[in-house]
C-alpha atoms as a PDB file:
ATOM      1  CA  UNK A   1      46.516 -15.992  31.231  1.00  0.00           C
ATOM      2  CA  UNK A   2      45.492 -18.212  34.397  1.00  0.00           C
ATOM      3  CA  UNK A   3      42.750 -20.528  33.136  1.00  0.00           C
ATOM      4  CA  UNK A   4      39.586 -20.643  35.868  1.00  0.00           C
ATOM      5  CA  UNK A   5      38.107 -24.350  34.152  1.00  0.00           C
ATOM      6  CA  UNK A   6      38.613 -27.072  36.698  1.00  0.00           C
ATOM      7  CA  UNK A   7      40.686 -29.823  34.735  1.00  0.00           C
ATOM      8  CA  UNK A   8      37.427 -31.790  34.393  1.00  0.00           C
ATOM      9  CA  UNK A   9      35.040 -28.951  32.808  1.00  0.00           C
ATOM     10  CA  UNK A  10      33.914 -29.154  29.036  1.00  0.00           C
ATOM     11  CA  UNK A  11      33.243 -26.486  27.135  1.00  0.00           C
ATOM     12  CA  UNK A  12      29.560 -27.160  25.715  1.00  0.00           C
ATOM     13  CA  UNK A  13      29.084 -25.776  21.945  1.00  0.00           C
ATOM     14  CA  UNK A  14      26.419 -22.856  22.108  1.00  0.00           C
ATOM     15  CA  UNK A  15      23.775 -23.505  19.642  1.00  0.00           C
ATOM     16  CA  UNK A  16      23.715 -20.948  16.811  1.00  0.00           C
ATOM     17  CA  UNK A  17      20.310 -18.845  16.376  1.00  0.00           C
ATOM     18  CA  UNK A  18      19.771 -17.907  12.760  1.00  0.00           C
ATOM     19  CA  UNK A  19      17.026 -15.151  12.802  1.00  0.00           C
ATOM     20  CA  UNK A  20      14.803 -15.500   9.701  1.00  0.00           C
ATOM     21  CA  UNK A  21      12.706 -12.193   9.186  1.00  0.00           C
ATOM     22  CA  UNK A  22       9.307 -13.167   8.578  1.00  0.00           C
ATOM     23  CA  UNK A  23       8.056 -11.516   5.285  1.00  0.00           C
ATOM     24  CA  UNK A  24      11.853 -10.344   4.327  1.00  0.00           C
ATOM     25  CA  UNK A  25      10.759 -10.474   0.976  1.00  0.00           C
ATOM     26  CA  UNK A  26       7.995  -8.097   0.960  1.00  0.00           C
ATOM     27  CA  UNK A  27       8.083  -4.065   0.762  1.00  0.00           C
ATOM     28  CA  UNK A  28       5.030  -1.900   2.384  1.00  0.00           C
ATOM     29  CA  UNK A  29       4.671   1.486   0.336  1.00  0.00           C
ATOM     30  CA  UNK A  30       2.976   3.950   2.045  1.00  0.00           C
ATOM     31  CA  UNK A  31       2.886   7.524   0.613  1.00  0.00           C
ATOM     32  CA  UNK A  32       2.031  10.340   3.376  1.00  0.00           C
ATOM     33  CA  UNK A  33       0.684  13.663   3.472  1.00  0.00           C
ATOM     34  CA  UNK A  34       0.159  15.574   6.354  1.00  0.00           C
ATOM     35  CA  UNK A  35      -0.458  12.137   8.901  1.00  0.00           C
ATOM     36  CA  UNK A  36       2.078  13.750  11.657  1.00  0.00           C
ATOM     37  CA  UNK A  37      -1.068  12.816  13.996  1.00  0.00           C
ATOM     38  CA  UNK A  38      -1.108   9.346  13.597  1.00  0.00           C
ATOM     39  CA  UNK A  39       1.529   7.787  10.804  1.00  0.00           C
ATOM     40  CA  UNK A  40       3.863   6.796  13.784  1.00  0.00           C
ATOM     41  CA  UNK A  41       1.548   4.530  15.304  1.00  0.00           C
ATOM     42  CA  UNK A  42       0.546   3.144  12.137  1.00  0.00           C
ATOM     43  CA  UNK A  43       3.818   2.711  10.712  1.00  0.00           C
ATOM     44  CA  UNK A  44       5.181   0.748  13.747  1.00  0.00           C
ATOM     45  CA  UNK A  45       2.245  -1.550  14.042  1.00  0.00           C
ATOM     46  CA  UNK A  46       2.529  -2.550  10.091  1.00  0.00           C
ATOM     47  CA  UNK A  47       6.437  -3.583  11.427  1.00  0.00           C
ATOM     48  CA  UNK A  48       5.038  -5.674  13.679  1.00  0.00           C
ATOM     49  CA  UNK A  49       4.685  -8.267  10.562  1.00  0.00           C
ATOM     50  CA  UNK A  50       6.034  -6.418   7.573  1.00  0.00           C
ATOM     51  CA  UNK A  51       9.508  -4.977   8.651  1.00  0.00           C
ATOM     52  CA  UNK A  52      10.344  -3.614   5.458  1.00  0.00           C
ATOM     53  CA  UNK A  53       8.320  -0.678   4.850  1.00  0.00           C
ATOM     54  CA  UNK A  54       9.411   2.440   2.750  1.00  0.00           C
ATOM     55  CA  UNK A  55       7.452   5.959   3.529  1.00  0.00           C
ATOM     56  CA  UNK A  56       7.336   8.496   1.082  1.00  0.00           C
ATOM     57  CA  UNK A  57       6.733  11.903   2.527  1.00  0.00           C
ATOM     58  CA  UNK A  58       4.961  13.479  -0.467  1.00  0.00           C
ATOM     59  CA  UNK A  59       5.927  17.402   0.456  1.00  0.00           C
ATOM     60  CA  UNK A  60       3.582  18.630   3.271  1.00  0.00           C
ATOM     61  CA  UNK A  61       3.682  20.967   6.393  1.00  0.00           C
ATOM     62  CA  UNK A  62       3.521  18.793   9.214  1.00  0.00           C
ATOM     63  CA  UNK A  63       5.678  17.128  11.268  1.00  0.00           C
ATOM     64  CA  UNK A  64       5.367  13.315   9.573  1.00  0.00           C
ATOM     65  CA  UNK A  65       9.040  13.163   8.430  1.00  0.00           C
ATOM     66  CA  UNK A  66      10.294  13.496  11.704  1.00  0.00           C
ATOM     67  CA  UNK A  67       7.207  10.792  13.081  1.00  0.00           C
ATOM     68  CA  UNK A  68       8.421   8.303  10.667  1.00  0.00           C
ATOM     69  CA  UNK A  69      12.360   9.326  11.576  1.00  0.00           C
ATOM     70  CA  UNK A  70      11.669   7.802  14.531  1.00  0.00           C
ATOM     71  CA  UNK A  71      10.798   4.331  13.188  1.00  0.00           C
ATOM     72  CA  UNK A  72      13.071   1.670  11.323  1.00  0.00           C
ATOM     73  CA  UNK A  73      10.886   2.732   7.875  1.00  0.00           C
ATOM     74  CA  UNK A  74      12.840   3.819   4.995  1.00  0.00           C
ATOM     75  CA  UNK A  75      11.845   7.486   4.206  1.00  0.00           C
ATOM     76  CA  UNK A  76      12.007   9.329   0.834  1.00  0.00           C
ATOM     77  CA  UNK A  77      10.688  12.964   0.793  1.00  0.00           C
ATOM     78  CA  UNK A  78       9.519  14.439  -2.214  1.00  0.00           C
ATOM     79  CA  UNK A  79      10.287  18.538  -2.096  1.00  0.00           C
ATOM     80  CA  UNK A  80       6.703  19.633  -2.576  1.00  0.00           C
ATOM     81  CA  UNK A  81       3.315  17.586  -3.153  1.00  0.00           C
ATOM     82  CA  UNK A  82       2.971  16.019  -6.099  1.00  0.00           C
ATOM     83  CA  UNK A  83      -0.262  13.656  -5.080  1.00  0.00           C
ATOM     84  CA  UNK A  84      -0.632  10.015  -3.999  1.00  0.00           C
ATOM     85  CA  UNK A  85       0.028   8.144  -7.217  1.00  0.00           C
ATOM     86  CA  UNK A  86       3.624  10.144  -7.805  1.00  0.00           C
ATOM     87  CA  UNK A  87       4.271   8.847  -4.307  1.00  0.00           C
ATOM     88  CA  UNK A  88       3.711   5.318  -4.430  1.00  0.00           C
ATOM     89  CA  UNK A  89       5.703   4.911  -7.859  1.00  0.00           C
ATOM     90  CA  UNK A  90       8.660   6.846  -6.291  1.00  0.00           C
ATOM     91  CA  UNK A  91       8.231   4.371  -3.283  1.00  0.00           C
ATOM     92  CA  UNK A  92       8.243   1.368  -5.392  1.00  0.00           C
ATOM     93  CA  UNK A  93      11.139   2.282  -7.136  1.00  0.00           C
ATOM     94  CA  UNK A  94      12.962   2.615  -3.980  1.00  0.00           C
ATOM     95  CA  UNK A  95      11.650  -0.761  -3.075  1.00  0.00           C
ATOM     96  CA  UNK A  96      12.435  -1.883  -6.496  1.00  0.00           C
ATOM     97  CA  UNK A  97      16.211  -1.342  -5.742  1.00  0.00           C
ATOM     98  CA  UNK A  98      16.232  -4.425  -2.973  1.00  0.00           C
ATOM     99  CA  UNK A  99      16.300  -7.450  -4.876  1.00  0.00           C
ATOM    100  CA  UNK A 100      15.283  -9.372  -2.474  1.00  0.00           C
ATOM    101  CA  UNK A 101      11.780  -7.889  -2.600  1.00  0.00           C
ATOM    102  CA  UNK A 102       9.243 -10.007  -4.618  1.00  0.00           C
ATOM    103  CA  UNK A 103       6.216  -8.679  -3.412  1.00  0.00           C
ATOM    104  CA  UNK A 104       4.643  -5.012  -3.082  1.00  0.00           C
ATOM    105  CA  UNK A 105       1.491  -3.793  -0.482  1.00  0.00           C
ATOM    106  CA  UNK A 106       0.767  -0.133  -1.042  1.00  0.00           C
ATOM    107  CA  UNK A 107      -1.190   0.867   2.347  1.00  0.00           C
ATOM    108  CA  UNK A 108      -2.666   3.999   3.352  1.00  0.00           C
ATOM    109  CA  UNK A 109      -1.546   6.527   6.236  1.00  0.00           C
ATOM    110  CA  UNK A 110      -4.632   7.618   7.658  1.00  0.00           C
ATOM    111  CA  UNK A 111      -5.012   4.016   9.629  1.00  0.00           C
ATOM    112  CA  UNK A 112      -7.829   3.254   7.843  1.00  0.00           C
ATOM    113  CA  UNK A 113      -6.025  -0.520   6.408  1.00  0.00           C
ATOM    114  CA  UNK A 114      -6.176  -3.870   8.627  1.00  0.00           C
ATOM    115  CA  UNK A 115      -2.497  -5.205   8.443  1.00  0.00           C
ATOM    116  CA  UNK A 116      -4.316  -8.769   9.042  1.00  0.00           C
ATOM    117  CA  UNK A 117      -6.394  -7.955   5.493  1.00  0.00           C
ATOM    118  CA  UNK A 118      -2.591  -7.566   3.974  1.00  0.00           C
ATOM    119  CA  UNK A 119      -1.451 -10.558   5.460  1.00  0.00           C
ATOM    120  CA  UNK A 120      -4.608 -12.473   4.060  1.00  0.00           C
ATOM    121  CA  UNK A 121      -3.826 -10.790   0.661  1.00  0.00           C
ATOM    122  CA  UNK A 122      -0.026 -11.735   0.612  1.00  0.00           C
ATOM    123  CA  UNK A 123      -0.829 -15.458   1.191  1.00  0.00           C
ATOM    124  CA  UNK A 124      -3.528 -15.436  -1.359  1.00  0.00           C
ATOM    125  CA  UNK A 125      -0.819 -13.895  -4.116  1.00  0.00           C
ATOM    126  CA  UNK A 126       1.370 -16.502  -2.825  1.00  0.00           C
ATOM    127  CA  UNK A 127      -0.935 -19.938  -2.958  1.00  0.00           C
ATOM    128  CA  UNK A 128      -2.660 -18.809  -6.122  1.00  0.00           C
ATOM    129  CA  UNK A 129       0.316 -17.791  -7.963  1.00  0.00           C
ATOM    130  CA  UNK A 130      -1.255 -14.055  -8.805  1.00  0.00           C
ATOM    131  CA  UNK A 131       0.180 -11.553 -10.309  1.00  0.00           C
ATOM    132  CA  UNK A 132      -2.084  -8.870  -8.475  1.00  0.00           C
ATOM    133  CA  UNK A 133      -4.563  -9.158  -5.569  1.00  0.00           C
ATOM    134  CA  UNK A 134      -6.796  -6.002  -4.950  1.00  0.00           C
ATOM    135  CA  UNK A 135      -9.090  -5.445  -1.686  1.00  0.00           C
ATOM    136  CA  UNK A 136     -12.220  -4.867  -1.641  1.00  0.00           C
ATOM    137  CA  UNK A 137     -14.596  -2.913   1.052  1.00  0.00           C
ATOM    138  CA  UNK A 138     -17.884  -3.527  -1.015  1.00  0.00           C
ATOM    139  CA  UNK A 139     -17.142  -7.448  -1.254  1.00  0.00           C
ATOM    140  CA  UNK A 140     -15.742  -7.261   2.839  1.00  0.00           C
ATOM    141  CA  UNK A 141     -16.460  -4.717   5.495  1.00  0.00           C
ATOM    142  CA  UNK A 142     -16.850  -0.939   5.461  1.00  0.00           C
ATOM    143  CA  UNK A 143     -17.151   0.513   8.660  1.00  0.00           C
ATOM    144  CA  UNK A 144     -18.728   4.510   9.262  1.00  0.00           C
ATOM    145  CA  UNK A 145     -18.758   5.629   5.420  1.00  0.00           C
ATOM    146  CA  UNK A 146     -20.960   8.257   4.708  1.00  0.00           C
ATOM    147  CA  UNK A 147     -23.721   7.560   2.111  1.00  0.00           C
ATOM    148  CA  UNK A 148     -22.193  10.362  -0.129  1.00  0.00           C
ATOM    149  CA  UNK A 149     -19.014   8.960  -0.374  1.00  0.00           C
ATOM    150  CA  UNK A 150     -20.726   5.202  -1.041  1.00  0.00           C
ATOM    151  CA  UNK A 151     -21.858   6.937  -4.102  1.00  0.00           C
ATOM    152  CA  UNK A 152     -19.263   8.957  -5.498  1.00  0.00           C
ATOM    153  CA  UNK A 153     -17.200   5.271  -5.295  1.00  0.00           C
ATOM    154  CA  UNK A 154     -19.888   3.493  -6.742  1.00  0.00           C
ATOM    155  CA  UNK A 155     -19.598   5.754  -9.736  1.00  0.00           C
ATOM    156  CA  UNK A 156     -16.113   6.065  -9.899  1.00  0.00           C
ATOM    157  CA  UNK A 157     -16.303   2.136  -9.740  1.00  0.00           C
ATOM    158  CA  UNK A 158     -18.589   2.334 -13.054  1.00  0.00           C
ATOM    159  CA  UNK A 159     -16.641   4.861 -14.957  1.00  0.00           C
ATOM    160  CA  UNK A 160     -13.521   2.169 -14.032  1.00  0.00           C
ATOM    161  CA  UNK A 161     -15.001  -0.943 -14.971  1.00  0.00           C
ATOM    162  CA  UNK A 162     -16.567   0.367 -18.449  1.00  0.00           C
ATOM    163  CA  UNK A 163     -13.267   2.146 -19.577  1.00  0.00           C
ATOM    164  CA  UNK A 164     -10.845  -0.532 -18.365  1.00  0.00           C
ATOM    165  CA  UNK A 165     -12.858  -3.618 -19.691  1.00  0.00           C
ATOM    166  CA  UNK A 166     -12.133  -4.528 -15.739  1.00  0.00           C
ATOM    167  CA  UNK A 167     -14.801  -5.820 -13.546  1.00  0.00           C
ATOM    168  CA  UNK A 168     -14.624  -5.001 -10.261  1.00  0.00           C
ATOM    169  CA  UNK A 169     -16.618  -4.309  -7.274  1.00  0.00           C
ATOM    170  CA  UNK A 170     -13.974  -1.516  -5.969  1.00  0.00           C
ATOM    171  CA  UNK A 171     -11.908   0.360  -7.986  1.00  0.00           C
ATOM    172  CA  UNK A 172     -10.272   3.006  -5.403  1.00  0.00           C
ATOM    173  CA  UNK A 173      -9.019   0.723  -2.688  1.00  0.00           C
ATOM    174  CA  UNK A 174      -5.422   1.442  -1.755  1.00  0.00           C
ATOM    175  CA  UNK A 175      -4.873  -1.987  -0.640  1.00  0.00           C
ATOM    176  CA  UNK A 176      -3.183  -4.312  -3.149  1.00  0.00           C
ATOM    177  CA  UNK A 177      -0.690  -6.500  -3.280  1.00  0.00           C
ATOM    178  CA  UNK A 178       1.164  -7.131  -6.516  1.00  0.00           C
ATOM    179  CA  UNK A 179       4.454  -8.793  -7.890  1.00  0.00           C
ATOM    180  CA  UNK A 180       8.049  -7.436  -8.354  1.00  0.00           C
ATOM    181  CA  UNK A 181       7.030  -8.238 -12.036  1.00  0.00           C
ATOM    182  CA  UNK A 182       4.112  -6.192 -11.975  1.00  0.00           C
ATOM    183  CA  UNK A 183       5.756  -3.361  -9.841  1.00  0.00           C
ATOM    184  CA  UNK A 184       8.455  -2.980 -12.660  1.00  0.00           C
ATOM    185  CA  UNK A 185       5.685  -2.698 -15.114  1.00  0.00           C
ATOM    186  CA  UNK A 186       3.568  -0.455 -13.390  1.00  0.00           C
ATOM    187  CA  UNK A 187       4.995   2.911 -14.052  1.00  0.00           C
ATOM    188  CA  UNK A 188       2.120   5.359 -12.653  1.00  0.00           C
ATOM    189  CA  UNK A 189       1.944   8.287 -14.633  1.00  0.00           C
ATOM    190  CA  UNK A 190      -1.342  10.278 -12.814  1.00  0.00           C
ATOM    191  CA  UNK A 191       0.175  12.224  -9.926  1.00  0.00           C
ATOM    192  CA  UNK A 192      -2.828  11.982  -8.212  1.00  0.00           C
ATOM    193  CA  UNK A 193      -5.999  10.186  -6.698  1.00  0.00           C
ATOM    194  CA  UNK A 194      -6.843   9.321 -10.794  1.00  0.00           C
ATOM    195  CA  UNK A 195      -3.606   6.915 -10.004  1.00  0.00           C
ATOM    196  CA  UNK A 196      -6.178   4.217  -9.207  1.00  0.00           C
ATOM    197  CA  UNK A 197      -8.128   3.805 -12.015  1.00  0.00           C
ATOM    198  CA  UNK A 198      -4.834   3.873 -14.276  1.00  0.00           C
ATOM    199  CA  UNK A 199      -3.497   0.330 -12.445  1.00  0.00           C
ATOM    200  CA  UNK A 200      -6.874  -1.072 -13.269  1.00  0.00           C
ATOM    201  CA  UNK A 201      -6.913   0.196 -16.821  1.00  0.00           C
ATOM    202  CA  UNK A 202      -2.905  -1.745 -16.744  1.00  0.00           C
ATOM    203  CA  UNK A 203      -4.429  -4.423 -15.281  1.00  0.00           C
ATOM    204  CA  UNK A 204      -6.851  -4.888 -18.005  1.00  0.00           C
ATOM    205  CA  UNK A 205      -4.332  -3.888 -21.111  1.00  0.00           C
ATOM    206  CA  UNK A 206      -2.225  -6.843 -19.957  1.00  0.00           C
ATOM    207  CA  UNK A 207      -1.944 -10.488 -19.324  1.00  0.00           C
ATOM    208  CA  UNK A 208      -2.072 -10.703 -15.826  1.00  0.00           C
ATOM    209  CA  UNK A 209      -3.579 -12.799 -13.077  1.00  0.00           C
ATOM    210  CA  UNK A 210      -5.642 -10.735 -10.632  1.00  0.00           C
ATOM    211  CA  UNK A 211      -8.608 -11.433  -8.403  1.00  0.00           C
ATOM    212  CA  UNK A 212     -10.247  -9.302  -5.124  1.00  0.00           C
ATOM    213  CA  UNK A 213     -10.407 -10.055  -1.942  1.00  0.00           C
ATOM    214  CA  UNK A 214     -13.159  -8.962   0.801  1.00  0.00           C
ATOM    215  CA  UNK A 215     -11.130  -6.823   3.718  1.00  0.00           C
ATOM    216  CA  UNK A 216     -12.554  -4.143   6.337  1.00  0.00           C
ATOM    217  CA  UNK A 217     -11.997  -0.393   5.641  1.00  0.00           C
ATOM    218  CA  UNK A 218     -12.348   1.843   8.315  1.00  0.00           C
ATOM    219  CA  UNK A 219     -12.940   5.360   8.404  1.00  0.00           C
ATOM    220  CA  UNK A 220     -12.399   7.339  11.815  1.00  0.00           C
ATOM    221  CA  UNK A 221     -13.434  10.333  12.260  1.00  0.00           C
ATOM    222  CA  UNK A 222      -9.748  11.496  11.609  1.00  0.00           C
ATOM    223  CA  UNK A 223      -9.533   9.342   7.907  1.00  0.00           C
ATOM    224  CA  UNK A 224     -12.769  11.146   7.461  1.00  0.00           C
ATOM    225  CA  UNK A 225     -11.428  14.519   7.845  1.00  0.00           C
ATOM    226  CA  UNK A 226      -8.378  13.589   5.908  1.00  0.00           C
ATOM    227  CA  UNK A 227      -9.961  11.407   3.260  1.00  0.00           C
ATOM    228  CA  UNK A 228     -11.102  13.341  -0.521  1.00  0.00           C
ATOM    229  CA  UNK A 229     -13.978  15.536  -0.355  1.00  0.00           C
ATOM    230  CA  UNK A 230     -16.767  14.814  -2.057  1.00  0.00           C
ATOM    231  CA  UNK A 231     -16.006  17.312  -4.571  1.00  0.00           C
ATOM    232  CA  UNK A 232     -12.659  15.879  -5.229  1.00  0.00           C
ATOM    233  CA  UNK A 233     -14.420  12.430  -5.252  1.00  0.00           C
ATOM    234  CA  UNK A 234     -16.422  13.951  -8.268  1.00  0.00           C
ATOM    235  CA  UNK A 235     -13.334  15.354  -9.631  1.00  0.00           C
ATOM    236  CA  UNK A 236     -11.826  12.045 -10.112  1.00  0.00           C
ATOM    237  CA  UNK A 237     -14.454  10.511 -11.919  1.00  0.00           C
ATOM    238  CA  UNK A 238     -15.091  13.636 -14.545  1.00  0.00           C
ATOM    239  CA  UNK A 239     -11.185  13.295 -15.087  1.00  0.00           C
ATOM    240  CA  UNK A 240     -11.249   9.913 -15.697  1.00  0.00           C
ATOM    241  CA  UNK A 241     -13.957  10.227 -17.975  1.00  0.00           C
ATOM    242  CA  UNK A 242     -12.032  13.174 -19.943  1.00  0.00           C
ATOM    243  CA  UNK A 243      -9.027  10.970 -19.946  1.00  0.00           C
ATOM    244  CA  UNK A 244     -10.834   7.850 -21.148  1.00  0.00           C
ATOM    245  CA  UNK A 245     -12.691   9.427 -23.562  1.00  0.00           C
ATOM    246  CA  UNK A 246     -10.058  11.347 -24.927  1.00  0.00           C
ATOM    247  CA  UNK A 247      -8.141   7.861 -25.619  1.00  0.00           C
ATOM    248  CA  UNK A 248     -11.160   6.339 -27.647  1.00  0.00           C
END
């Protein structure tokens, strides 16, 4: 091979680029049902800053498995609907199997989340050496909630905060951040919406460091549609009150 270097050229050492991923060490859960409209957009703009997010397609009839296909997400598809709080345990456990993950944000589909309120509530876990950090529309900003649905969560909070020993100023947020310690602990056992007020009543069985955080929720006209009715709203909080009392 003919070299083309004139006798008086150096070769100059390229500098190496070592590419940290920000947040590497964090794991978005988001459990969908049904978002085919609009869990593509939301999924890629919670990459922007959190690019390790698992999805767990909990059954449906849409198209949201092949939406979030066509992301970098992890995907895990459960065969047929088993509600929101079966989904985000079998996405923690996926998350769970990355050891490199020390922190958890479970975030909803429907767009309804700020990803700046989750970067807020990471730090916060971080500095203050929490176990859990919880969000909070009643302490922050809730934009276009009906005054029915203010209700129903203001007695769901009660019902929460009397059987959990917990005081809180909302309940049935889906925007937390918690620990890998607290993820391994967590084990959700209601399949559904009730899911909520069983981490609280965890929270206040154990010895762990928690605290809220204000953050803005809000509801479109399309979260609206696909958000719990207010009959399912009232469902929740007669089942947690069965379940409660039945533990007394």
């Amino acid at each position: 091979m003919v070299s083309t270097l004139k006798p008086d050229t150096k070769l100059q050492a390229q500098p190496v680029t070592i590419m940290i991923m920000k947040n590497n060490d964090t794991a978005v859960i988001i459990p969908v049902y049904n978002e085919g409209q609009v869990i593509k957009k939301v999924v890629e703009n919670v990459l922007k800053t959190f690019p390790i997010v698992v999805c767990v397609i909990d059954g449906g009839t849409d198209n949201s498995y092949s939406e979030v296909a066509k992301t970098s997400a992890q995907v895990v598809e459960h065969p047929i609907n088993m509600g929101q709080g079966a989904a985000l345990q079998t996405g923690i456990e996926q998350a769970l199997k990355n050891p490199k993950i020390n922190y958890f944000i479970t975030f909803d589909a429907d767009g309804q989340h700020s990803i700046k309120d989750a970067e807020k509530m990471l730090k916060e876990i971080k500095k203050e050496k929490l176990d859990v950090v919880l969000g909070s529309r009643f302490l922050g900003k809730v934009e276009n909630m009906t005054i029915a649905k203010r209700i129903i969560l203001k007695m769901a909070i009660g019902f929460t905060n009397v059987f959990s020993k917990v005081h809180l100023t909302d309940t049935h947020n889906g925007l937390r951040v918690f620990t890998r310690n607290f993820a391994q602990k967590l084990n959700i056992a209601a399949p559904d919406m009730v899911h909520a007020s069983e981490i609280i009543d965890k929270l206040g069985k154990g010895d762990w460091n928690y605290k809220e955080v204000p953050i803005t929720i809000t509801y479109t006209d399309y979260s609206k549609a696909k958000g719990q009715s207010i009959t399912n709203s009232i469902n929740i909080v007669v089942d947690l009150f069965l379940t409660k009392g039945s533990r007394k």
